[in-house]
Protein backbone atom coordinates (compact mmCIF):
# COMPACT_ATOMS: atom_id res chain seq x y z
CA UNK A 1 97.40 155.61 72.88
CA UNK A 2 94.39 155.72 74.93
CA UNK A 3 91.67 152.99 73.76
CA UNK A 4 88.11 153.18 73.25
CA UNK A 5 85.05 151.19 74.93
CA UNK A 6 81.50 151.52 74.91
CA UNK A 7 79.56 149.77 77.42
CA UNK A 8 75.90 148.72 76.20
CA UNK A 9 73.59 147.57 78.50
CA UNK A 10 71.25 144.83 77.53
CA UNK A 11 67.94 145.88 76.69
CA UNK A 12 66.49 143.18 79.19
CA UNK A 13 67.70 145.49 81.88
CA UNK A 14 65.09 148.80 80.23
CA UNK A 15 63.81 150.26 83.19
CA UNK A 16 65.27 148.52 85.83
CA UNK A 17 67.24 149.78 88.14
CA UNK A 18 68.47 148.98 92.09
CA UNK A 19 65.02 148.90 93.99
CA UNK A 20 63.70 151.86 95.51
CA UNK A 21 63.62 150.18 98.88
CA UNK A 22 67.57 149.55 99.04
CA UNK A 23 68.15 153.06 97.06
CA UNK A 24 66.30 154.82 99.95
CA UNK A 25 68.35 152.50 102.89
CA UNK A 26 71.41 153.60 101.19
CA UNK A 27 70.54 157.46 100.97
CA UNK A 28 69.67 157.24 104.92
CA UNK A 29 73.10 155.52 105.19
CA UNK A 30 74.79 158.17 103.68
CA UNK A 31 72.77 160.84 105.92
CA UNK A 32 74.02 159.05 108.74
CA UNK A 33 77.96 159.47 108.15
CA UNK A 34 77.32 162.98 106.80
CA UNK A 35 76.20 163.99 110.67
CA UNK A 36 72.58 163.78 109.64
CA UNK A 37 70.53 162.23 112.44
CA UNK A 38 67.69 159.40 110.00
CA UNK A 39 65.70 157.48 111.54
CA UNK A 40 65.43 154.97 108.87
CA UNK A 41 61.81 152.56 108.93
CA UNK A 42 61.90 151.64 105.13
CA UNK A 43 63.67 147.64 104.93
CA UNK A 44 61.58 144.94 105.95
CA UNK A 45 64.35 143.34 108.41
CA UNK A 46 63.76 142.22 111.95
CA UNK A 47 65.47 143.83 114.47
CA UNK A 48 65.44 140.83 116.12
CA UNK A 49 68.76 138.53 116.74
CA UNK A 50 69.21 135.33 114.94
CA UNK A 51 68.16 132.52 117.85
CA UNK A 52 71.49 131.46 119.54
CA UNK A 53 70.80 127.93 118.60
CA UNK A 54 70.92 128.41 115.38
CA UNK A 55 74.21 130.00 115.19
CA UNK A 56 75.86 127.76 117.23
CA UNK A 57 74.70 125.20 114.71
CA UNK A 58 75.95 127.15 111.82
CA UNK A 59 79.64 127.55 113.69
CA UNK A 60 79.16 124.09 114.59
CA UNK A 61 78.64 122.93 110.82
CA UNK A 62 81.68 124.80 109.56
CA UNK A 63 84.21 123.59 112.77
CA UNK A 64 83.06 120.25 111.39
CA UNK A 65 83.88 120.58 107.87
CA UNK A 66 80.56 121.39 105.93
CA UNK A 67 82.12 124.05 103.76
CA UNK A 68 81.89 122.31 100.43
CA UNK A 69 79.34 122.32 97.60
CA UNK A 70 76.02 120.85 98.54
CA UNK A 71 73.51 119.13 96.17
CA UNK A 72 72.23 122.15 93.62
CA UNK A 73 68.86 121.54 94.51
CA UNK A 74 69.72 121.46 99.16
CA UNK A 75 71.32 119.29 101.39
CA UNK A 76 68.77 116.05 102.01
CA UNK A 77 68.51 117.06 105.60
CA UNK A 78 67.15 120.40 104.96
CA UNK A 79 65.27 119.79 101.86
CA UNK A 80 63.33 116.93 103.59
CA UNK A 81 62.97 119.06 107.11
CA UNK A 82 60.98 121.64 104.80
CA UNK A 83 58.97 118.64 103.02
CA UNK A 84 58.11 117.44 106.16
CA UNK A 85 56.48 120.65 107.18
CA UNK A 86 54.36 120.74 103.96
CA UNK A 87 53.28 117.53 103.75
CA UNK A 88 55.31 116.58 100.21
CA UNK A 89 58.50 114.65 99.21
CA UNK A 90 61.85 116.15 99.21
CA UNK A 91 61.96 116.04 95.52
CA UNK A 92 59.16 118.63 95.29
CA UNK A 93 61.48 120.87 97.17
CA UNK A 94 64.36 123.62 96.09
CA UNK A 95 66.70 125.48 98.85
CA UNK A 96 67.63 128.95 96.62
CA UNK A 97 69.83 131.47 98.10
CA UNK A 98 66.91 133.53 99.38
CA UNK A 99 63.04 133.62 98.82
CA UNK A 100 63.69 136.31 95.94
CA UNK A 101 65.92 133.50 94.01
CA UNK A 102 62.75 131.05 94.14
CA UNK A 103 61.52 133.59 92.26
CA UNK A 104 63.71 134.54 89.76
CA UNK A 105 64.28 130.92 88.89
CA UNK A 106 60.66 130.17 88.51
CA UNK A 107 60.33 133.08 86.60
CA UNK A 108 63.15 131.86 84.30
CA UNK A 109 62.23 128.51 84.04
CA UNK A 110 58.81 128.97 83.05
CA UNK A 111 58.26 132.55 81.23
CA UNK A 112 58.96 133.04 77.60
CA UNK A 113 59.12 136.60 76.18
CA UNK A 114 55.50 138.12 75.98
CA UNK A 115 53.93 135.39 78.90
CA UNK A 116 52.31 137.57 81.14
CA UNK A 117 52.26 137.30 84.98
CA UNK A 118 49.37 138.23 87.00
CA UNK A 119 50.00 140.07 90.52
CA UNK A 120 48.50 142.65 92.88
CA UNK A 121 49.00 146.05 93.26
CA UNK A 122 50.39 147.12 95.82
CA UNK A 123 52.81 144.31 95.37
CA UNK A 124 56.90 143.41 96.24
CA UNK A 125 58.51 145.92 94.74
CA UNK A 126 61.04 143.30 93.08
CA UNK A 127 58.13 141.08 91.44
CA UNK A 128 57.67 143.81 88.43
CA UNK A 129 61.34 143.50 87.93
CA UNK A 130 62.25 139.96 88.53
CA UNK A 131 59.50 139.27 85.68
CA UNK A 132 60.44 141.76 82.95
CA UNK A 133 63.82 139.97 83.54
CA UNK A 134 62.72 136.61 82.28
CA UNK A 135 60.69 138.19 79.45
CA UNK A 136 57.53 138.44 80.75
CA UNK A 137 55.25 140.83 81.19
CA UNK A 138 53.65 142.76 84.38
CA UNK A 139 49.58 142.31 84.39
CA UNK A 140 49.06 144.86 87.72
CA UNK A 141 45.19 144.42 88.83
CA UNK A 142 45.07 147.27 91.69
CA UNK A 143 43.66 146.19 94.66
CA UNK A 144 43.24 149.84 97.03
CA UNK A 145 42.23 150.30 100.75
CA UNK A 146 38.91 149.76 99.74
CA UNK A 147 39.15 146.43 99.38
CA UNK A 148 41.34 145.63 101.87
CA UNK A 149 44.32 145.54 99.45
CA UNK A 150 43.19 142.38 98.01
CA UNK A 151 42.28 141.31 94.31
CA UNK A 152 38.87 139.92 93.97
CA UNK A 153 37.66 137.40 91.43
CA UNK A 154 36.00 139.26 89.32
CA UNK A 155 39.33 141.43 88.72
CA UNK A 156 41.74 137.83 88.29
CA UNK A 157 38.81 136.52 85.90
CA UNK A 158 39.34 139.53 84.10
CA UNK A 159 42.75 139.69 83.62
CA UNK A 160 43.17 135.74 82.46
CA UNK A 161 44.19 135.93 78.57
CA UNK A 162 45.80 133.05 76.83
CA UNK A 163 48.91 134.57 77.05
CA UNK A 164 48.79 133.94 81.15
CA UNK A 165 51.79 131.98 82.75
CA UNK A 166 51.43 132.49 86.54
CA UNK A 167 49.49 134.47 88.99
CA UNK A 168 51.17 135.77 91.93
CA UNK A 169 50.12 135.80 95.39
CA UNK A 170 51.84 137.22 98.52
CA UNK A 171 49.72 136.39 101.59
CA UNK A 172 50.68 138.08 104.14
CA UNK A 173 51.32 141.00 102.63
CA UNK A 174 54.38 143.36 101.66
CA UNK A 175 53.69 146.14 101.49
CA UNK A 176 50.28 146.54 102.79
CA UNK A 177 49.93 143.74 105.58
CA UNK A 178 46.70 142.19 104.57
CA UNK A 179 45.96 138.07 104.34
CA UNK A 180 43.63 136.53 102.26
CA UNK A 181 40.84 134.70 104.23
CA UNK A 182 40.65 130.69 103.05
CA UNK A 183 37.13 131.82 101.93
CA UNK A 184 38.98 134.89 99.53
CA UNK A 185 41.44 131.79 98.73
CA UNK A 186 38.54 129.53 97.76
CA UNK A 187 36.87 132.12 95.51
CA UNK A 188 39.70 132.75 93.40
CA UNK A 189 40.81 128.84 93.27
CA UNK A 190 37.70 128.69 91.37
CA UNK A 191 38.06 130.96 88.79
CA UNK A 192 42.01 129.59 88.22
CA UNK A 193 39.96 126.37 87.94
CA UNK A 194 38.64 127.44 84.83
CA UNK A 195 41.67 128.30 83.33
CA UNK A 196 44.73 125.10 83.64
CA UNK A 197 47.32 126.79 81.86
CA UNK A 198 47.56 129.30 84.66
CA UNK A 199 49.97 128.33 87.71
CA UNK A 200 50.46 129.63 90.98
CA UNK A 201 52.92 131.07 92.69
CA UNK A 202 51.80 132.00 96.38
CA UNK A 203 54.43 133.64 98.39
CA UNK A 204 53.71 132.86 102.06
CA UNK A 205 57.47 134.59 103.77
CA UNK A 206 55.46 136.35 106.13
CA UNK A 207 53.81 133.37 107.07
CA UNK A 208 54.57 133.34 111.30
CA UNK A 209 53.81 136.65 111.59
CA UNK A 210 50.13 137.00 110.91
CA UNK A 211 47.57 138.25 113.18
CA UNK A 212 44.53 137.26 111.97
CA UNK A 213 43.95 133.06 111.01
CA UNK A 214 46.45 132.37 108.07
CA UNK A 215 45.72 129.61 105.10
CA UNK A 216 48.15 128.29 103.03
CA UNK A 217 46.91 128.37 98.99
CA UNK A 218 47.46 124.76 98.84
CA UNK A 219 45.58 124.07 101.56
CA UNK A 220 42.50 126.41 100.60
CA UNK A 221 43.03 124.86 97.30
CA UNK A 222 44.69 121.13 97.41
CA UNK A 223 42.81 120.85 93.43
CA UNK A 224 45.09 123.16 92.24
CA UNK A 225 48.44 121.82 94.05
CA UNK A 226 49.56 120.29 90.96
CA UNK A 227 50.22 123.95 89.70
CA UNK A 228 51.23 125.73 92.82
CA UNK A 229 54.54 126.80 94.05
CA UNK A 230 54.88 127.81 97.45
CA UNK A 231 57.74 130.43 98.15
CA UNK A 232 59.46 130.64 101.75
CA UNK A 233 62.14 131.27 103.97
CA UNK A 234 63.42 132.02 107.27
CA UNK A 235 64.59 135.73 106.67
CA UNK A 236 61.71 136.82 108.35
CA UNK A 237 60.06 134.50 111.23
CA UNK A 238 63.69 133.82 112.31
CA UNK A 239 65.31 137.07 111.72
CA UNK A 240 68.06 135.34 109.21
CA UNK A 241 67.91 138.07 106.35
CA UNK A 242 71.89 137.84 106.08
CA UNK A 243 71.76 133.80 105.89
CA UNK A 244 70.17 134.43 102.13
CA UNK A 245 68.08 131.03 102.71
CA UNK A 246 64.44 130.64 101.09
CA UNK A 247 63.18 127.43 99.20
CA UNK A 248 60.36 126.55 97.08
CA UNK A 249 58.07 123.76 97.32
CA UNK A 250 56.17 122.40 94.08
CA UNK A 251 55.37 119.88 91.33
CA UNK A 252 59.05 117.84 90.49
CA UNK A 253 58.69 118.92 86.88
CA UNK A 254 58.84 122.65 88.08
CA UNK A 255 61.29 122.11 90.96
CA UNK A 256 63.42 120.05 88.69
CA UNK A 257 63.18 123.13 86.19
CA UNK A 258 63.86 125.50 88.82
CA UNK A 259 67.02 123.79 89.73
CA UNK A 260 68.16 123.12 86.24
CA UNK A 261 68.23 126.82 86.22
CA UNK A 262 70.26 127.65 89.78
CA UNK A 263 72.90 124.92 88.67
CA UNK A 264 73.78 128.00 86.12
CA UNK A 265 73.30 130.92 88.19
CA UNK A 266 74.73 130.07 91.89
CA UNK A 267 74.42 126.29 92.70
CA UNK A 268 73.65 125.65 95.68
CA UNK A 269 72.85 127.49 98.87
CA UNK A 270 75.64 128.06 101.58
CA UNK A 271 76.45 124.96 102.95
CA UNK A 272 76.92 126.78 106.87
CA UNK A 273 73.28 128.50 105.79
CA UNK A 274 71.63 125.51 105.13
CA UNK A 275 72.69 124.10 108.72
CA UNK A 276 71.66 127.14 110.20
CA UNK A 277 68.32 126.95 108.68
CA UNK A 278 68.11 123.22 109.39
CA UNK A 279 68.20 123.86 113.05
CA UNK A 280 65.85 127.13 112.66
CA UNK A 281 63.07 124.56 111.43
CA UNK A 282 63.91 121.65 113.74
CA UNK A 283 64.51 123.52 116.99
CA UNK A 284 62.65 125.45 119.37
CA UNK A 285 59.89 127.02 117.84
CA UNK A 286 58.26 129.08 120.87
CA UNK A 287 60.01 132.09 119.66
CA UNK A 288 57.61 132.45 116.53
CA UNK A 289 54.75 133.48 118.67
CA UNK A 290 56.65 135.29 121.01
CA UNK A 291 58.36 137.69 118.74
CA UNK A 292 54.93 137.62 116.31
CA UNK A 293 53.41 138.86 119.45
CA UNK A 294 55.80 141.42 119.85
CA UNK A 295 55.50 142.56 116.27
CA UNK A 296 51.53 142.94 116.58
CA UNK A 297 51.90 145.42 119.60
CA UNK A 298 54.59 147.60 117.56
CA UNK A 299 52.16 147.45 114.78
CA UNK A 300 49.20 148.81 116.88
CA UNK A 301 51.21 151.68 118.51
CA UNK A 302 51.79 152.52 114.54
CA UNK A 303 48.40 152.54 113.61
CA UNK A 304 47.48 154.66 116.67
CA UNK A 305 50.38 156.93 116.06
CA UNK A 306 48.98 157.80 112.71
CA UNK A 307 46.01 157.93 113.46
CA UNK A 308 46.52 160.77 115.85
CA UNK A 309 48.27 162.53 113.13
CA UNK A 310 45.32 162.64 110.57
CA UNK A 311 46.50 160.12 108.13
CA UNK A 312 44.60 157.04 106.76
CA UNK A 313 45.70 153.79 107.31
CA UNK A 314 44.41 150.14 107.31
CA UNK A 315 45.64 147.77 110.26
CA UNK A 316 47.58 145.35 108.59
CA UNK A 317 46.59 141.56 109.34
CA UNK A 318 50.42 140.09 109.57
CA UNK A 319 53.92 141.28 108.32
CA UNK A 320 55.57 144.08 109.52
CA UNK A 321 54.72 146.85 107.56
CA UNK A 322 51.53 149.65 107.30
CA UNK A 323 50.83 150.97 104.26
CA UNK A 324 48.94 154.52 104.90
CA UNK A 325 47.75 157.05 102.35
CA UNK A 326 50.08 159.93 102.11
CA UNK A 327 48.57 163.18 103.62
CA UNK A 328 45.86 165.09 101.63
CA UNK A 329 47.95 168.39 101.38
CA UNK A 330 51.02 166.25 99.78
CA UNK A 331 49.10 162.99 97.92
CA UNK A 332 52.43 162.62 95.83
CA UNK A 333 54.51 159.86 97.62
CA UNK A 334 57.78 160.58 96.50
CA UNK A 335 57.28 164.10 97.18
CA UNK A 336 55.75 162.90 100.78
CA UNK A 337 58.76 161.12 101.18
CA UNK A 338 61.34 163.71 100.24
CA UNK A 339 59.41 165.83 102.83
CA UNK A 340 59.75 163.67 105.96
CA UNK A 341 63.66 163.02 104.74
CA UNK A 342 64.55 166.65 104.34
CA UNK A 343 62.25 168.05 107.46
CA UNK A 344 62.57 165.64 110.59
CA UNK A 345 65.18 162.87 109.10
CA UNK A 346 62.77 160.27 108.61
CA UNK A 347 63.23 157.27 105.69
CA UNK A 348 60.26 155.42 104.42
CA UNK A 349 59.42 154.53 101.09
CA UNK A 350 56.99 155.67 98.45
CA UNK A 351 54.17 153.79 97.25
CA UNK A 352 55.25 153.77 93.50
CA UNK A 353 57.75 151.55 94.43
CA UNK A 354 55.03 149.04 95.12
CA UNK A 355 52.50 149.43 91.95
CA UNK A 356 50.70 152.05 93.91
CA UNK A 357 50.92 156.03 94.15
CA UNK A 358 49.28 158.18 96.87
CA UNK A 359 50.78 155.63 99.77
CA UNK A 360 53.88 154.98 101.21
CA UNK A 361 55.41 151.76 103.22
CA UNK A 362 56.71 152.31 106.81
CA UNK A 363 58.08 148.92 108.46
CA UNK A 364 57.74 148.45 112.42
CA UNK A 365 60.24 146.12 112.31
CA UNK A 366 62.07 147.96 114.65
CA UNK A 367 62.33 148.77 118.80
CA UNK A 368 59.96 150.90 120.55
CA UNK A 369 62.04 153.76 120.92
CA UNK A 370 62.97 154.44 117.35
CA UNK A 371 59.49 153.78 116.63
CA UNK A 372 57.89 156.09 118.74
CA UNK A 373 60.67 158.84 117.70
CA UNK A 374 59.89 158.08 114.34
CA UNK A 375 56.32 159.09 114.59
CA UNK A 376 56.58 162.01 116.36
CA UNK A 377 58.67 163.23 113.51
CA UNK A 378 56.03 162.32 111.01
CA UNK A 379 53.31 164.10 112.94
CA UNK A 380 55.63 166.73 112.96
CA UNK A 381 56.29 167.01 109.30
CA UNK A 382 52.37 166.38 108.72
CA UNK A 383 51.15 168.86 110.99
CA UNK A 384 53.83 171.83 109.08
CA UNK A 385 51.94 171.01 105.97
C-alpha cells in the first residue's frame, strides 16, 4: 500500500525563497563542473585568508578543550572584548551565529504581525525577507544614484506611521557602497527624535573597509542610543565568513530579548568561533588598513573599467561592491545578467535582488586577475549590444 502526504508550506514563507545572491553562486557553480569557464563576482566574500593568528587560536581553543556549550548570549571574554570597543557593558552585548542572526532575532523579538520596518532601497537583499519572516512588513523608501544611494529626511519623515517598529540602516553600504556622512546621520537623528517609538537598527559590517571618514549612528546620535542596535561582525574586515560570528550591541532589555530568542533557535555561537573571533579583535590590527587599502585600489580599477565601457556607475565610499546602472540597450537587470552569463561566463547579480531594478551588484572582492578578466568580458558583452 503506498501512503499519502501532502507537504504545506507555511504561509510565513509566501514569497520567499533562497536569495538571489546564493541562487546565482550556485548556478556559476554548476557552470563550473559542467566545463563552463564563470568568472563568478556576485558574493560579498573576501578573498582574503583568515589572519594566521587567529586560527592558531581557534586550533588552540579546541586542543584545549573549549568544545562545549557557551553562555547563550557569548563567552564573557568575547562579549566584553566587543563592549570594550563600543564603549558599553557586556550585558548590552549578544554574540549570534553571524551578523544576519542579529538580525533575525531582533526582528523576532521585537516585530508583531503588521509592524512595519523602515529601510533603503537598494538594500541587503536578506533584510526584505528576514522581516516578512517575523511578521512585519517592508516600508522600501528608494534612495537612486541621484542621491548618492542614501535616504534623506524628508523621505524617513515621510514614511514614519504609528505602525513603525525599526528603521534600518546599513552604513557602509551593500549593495551600493555609499556611507552616510555624521552630518546625513545628524539630520535624520532628528527627525527619529520626533518619533520614540521608532528604534534603530544600524548595520555597520562593512565598517573597516570605508574610504571616505566613517561615523558610527550612536556616535552621530548618542540621544538616541537608548534605541539603537548596532549590528557587526568579523566576516568581512577579517575575512571569517565561514566562522558564522556577528554580535549585536544594544539596550539590555533588547539584548536580553534578543537572546531569549537564540536560546530557541541555536544557542550559542561556536565555542572554537568565538576564540577565533576573540583573538581577531584583540590581536594585531594593522591588517585592517592594509587589506582596506587593497580593497580601495580593486575598487578604482572597477570603476575605471566601466567606465571605459559606457556604463554608469557611482564610486562607492567603502565595502566591496559597485552598484552600476545596467546598459541603456538592456535596462532590465535580470535580463542584463542572463546576458553576461550566457555570452562571456560572467556572474553578477541583478538589482531586483536589492529593492532596485535597472542596476546590478558586482563585488571586487576578488584578485586582480579575475578582476580585470572579468571586465573585459563585460565590455565585451556591452559593446555586442
Amino acid at each position: 500500500m503506498t501512503g499519502t502526504s501532502q507537504f504545506r508550506r507555511a504561509t510565513r514563507l509566501d514569497g520567499i525563497e533562497l536569495s538571489e545572491i546564493v541562487q546565482i553562486t550556485e548556478r556559476a557553480a554548476e557552470l563550473r563542473v559542467q566545463g563552463v569557464d564563470v568568472i563568478a563576482l556576485s558574493t560579498g566574500e573576501p578573498d582574503f585568508p583568515t589572519p594566521p593568528h587567529v586560527v592558531d587560536a581557534a586550533h588552540r581553543a579546541a586542543r584545549e578543550g573549549a568544545t562545549r556549550y557557551t553562555a547563550t548570549a557569548g563567552t564573557p571574554a568575547l562579549r566584553a572584548a566587543v563592549a570594550e570597543g563600543a564603549g558599553v557593558t557586556p550585558d548590552q552585548v549578544v554574540i549570534s551565529t553571524g551578523a544576519k542572526q542579529v538580525l533575525a532575532n531582533a526582528m523576532l523579538a521585537t516585530v508583531d504581525p503588521g509592524d512595519e520596518v523602515i529601510m533603503c532601497a537598494p538594500f541587503w537583499t536578506s533584510y526584505a525577507d528576514i522581516v516578512r519572516l517575523a511578521g512585519g512588513v517592508p516600508v522600501l523608501l528608494s534612495a537612486g544614484p541621484e542621491q548618492g544611494f542614501k535616504v534623506t529626511p524628508q523621505q524617513l519623515s515621510g514614511a514614519i506611521t504609528g505602525r513603525t517598529r525599526w528603521v534600518m540602516f546599513n552604513s557602509p553600504s551593500n549593495p551600493s557602497g555609499a556611507i552616510y556622512s555624521r552630518d546625513e546621520l545628524q539630520g535624520l537623528a532628528r527627525v527619529l527624535s520626533r518619533h520614540p517609538h521608532v528604534w534603530v537598527l544600524a548595520d555597520e559590517i562593512y565598517e573597516h573597509l570605508a574610504y571616505v571618514p566613517f561615523t558610527r549612528f550612536v556616535a552621530a546620535a548618542p540621544e538616541l542610543a537608548d534605541r539603537t542596535l548596532t549590528v557587526n561582525g568579523v566576516s568581512k574586515a577579517y575575512s571569517m565568513t565561514g566562522w558564522r560570528l556577528g554580535w549585536g550591541i544594544g539596550p539590555k532589555p533588547l539584548i536580553a530579548a534578543m537572546t531569549a530568542v537564540q536560546g530557541q533557535v541555536t544557542s550559542g555561537a561556536s565555542s572554537i568561533s568565538q576564540a577565533a573571533a576573540l583573538a581577531a579583535l584583540t590581536g594585531p590590527q594593522d591588517l585592517l588598513a592594509e587589506r582596506r587599502d587593497a580593497m580601495q585600489s580593486r575598487r578604482d580599477l572597477v570603476v575605471s573599467e566601466l567606465h571605459r565601457a559606457g556604463m554608469e556607475c557611482l564610486t562607492p565610499e567603502g565595502a566591496f561592491y559597485v552598484f552600476p546602472r545596467c546598459h541603456d540597450a538592456m535596462p532590465d537587470d535580470p535580463a542584463f545578467c542572463r546576458h553576461l552569463l550566457d555570452t562571456e561566463g560572467v556572474a553578477v547579480v541583478p538589482g531586483r535582488a536589492f529593492g532596485m531594478e535597472g542596476h546590478f551588484r558586482l563585488s571586487f572582492a576578488y584578485g586582480t586577475d579575475m578582476l580585470q578578466a572579468g571586465l573585459a568580458r563585460i565590455a565585451r558583452a556591452v559593446a555586442a549590444l
